[in-house]
C-alpha atoms as a PDB file:
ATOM      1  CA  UNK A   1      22.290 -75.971 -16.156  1.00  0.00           C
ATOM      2  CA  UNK A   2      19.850 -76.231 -18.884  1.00  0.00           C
ATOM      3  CA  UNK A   3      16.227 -74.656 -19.518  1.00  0.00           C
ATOM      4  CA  UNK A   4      13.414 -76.607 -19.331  1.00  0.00           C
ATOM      5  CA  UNK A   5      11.038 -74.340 -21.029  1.00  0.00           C
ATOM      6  CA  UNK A   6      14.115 -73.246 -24.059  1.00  0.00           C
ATOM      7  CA  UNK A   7      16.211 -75.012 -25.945  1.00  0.00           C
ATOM      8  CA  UNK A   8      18.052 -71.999 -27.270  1.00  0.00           C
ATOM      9  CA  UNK A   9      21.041 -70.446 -25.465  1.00  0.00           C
ATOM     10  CA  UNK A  10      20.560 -68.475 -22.739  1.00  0.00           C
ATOM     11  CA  UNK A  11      20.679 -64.181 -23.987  1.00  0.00           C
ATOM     12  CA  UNK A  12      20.942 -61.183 -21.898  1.00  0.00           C
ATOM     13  CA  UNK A  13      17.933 -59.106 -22.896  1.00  0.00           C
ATOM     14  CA  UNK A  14      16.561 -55.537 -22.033  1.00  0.00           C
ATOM     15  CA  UNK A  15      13.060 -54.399 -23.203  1.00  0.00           C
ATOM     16  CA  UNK A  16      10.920 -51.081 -22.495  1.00  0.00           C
ATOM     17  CA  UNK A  17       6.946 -50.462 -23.289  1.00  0.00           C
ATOM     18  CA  UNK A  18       6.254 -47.111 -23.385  1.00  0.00           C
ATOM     19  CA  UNK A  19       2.825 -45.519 -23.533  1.00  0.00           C
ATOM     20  CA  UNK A  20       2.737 -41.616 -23.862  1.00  0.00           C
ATOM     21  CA  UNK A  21       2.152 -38.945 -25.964  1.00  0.00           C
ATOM     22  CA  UNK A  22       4.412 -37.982 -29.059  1.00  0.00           C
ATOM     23  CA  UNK A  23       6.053 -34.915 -28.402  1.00  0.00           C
ATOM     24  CA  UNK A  24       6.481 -33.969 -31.948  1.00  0.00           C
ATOM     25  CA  UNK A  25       6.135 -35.296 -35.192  1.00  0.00           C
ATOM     26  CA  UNK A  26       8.472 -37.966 -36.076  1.00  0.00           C
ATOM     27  CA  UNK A  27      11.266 -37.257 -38.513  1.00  0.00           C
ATOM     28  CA  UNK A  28      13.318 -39.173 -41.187  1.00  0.00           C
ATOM     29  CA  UNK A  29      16.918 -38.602 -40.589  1.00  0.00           C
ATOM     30  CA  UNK A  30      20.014 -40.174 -41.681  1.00  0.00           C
ATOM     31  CA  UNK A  31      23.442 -41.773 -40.044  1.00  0.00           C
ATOM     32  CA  UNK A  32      26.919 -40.366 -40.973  1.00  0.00           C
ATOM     33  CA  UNK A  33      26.846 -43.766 -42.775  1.00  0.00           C
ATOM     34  CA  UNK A  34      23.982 -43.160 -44.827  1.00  0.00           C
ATOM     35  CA  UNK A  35      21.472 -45.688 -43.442  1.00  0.00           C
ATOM     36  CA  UNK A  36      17.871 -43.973 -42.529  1.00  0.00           C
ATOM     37  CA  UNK A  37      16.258 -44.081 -39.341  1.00  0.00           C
ATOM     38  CA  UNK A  38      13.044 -42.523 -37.803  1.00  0.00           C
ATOM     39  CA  UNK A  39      13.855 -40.565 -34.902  1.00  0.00           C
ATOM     40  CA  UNK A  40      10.504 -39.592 -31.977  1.00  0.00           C
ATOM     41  CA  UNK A  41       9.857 -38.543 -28.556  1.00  0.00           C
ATOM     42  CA  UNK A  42       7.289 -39.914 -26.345  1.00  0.00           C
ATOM     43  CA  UNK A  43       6.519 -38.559 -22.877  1.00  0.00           C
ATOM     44  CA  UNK A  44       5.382 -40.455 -20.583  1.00  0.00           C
ATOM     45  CA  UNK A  45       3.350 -39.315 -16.874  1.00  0.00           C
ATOM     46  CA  UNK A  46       3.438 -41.331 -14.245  1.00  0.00           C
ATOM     47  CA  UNK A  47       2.493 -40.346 -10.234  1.00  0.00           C
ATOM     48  CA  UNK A  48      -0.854 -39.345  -8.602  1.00  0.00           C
ATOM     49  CA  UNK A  49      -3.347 -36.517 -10.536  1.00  0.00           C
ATOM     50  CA  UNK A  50      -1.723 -33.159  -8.754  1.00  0.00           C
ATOM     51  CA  UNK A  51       1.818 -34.300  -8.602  1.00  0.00           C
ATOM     52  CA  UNK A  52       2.493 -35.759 -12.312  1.00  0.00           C
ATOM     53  CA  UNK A  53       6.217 -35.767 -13.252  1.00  0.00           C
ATOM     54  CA  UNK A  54       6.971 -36.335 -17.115  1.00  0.00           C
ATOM     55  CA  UNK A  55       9.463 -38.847 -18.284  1.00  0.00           C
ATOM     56  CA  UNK A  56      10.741 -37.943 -21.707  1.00  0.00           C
ATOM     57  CA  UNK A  57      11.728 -41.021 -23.816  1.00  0.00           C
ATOM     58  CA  UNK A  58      13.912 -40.727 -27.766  1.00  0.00           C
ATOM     59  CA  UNK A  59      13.087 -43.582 -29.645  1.00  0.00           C
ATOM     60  CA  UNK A  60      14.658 -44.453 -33.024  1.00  0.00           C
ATOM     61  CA  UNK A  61      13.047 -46.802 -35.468  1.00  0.00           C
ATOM     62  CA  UNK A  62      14.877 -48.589 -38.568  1.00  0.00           C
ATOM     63  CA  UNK A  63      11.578 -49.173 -40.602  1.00  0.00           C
ATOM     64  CA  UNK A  64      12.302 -49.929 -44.140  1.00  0.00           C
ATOM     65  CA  UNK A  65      11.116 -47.772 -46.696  1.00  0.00           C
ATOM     66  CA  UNK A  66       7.144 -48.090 -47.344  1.00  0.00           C
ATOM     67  CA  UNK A  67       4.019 -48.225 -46.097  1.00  0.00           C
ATOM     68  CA  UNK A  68       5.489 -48.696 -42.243  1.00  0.00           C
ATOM     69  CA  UNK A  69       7.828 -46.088 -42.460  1.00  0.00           C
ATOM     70  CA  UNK A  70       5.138 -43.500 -43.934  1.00  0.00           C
ATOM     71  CA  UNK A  71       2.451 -44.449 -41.644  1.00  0.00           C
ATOM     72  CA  UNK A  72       5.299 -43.484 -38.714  1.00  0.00           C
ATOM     73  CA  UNK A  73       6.573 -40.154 -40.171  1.00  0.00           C
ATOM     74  CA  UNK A  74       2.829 -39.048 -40.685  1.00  0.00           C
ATOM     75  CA  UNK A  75       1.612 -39.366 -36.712  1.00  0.00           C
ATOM     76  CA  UNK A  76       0.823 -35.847 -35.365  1.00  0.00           C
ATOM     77  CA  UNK A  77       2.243 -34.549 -32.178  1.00  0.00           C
ATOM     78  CA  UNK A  78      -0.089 -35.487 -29.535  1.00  0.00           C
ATOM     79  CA  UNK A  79      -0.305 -38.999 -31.139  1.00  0.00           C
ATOM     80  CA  UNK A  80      -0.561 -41.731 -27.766  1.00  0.00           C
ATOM     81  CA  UNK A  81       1.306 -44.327 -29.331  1.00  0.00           C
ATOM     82  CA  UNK A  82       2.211 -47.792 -27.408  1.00  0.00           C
ATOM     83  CA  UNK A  83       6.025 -48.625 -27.913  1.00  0.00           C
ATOM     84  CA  UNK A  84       8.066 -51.637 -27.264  1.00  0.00           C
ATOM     85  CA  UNK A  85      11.486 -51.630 -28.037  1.00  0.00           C
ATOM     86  CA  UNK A  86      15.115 -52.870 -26.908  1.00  0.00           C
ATOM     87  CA  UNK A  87      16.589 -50.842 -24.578  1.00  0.00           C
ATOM     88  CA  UNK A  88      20.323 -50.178 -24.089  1.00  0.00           C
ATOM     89  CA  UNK A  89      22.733 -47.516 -21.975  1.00  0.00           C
ATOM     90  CA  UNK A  90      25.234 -46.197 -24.199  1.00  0.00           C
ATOM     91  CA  UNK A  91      28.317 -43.774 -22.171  1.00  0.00           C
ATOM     92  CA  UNK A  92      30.141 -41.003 -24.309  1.00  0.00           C
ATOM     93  CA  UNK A  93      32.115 -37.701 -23.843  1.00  0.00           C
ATOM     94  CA  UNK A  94      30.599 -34.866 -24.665  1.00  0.00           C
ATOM     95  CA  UNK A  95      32.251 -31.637 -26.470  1.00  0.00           C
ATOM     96  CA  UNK A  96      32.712 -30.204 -22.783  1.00  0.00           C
ATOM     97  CA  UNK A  97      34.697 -33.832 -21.966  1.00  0.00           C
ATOM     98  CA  UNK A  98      32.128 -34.843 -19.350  1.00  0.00           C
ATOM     99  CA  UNK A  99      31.491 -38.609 -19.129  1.00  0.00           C
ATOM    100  CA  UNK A 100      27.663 -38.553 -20.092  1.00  0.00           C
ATOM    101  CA  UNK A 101      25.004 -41.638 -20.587  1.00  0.00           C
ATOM    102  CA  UNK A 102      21.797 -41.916 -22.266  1.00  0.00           C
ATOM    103  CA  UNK A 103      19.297 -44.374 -22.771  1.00  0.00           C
ATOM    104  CA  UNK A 104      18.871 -46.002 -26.378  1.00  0.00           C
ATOM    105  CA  UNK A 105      15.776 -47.495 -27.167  1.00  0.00           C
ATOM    106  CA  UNK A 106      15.366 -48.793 -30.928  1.00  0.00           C
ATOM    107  CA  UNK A 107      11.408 -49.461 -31.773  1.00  0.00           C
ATOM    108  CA  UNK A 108      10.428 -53.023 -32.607  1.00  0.00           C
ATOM    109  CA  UNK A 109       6.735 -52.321 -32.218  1.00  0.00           C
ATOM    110  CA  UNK A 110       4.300 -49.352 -32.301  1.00  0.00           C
ATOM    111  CA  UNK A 111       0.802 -48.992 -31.963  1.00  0.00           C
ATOM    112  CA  UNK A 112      -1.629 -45.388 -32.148  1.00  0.00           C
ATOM    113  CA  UNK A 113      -3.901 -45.620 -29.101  1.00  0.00           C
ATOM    114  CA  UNK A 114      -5.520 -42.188 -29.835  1.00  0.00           C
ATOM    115  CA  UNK A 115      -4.969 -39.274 -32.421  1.00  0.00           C
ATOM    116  CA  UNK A 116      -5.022 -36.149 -31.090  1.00  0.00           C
ATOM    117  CA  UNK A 117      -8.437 -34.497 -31.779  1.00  0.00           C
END
């Protein structure tokens, strides 16, 4: 049946915003291929004032080299930084041979709420 308000092909999405605090500083690593990528955490609290629980979130960002990338790998830990990124659950073996799943979630925007003082 078609769209009234696309004319583009129907695509499976999944998205995630995150807003939290960064639980370190991020850090430029690299693939076994070579290609860089900015790797974060960003913890989350949800639940009432007395009973907080902590949702811990890895986020990995493909910012090109420059002023992007720089202004990423400089944010302190403590940072509360608004993400929004694609999200996607990826199944492997670990070295134990346990069937294991995480979630991916690759950064297509960030914002700094609040630096840590």
């Amino acid at each position: 049946a078609a769209r009234a308000f696309s004319t583009t092909a129907r695509r499976d999405i999944a998205k995630i915003t995150i807003v939290g605090n960064l639980a370190a500083t991020p850090e430029l690593k690299a693939t076994s291929t070579g290609r860089e990528l900015i790797e974060y955490a960003v913890a989350s609290n949800s639940g009432p004032r007395d009973n907080r629980t902590t949702s811990w979130f890895r986020v990995v960002s493909f910012a090109p080299e420059g002023p992007q990338r720089d202004f990423i790998t400089s944010l302190p830990k403590g940072a509360t930084v608004y993400v929004e990124g694609d999200a996607s659950m990826n199944t492997y073996t670990d070295a134990e041979g346990k069937n294991r799943s995480s979630l991916r979630i690759i950064q297509k925007n960030m914002e700094v709420l609040r630096r840590p003082a």
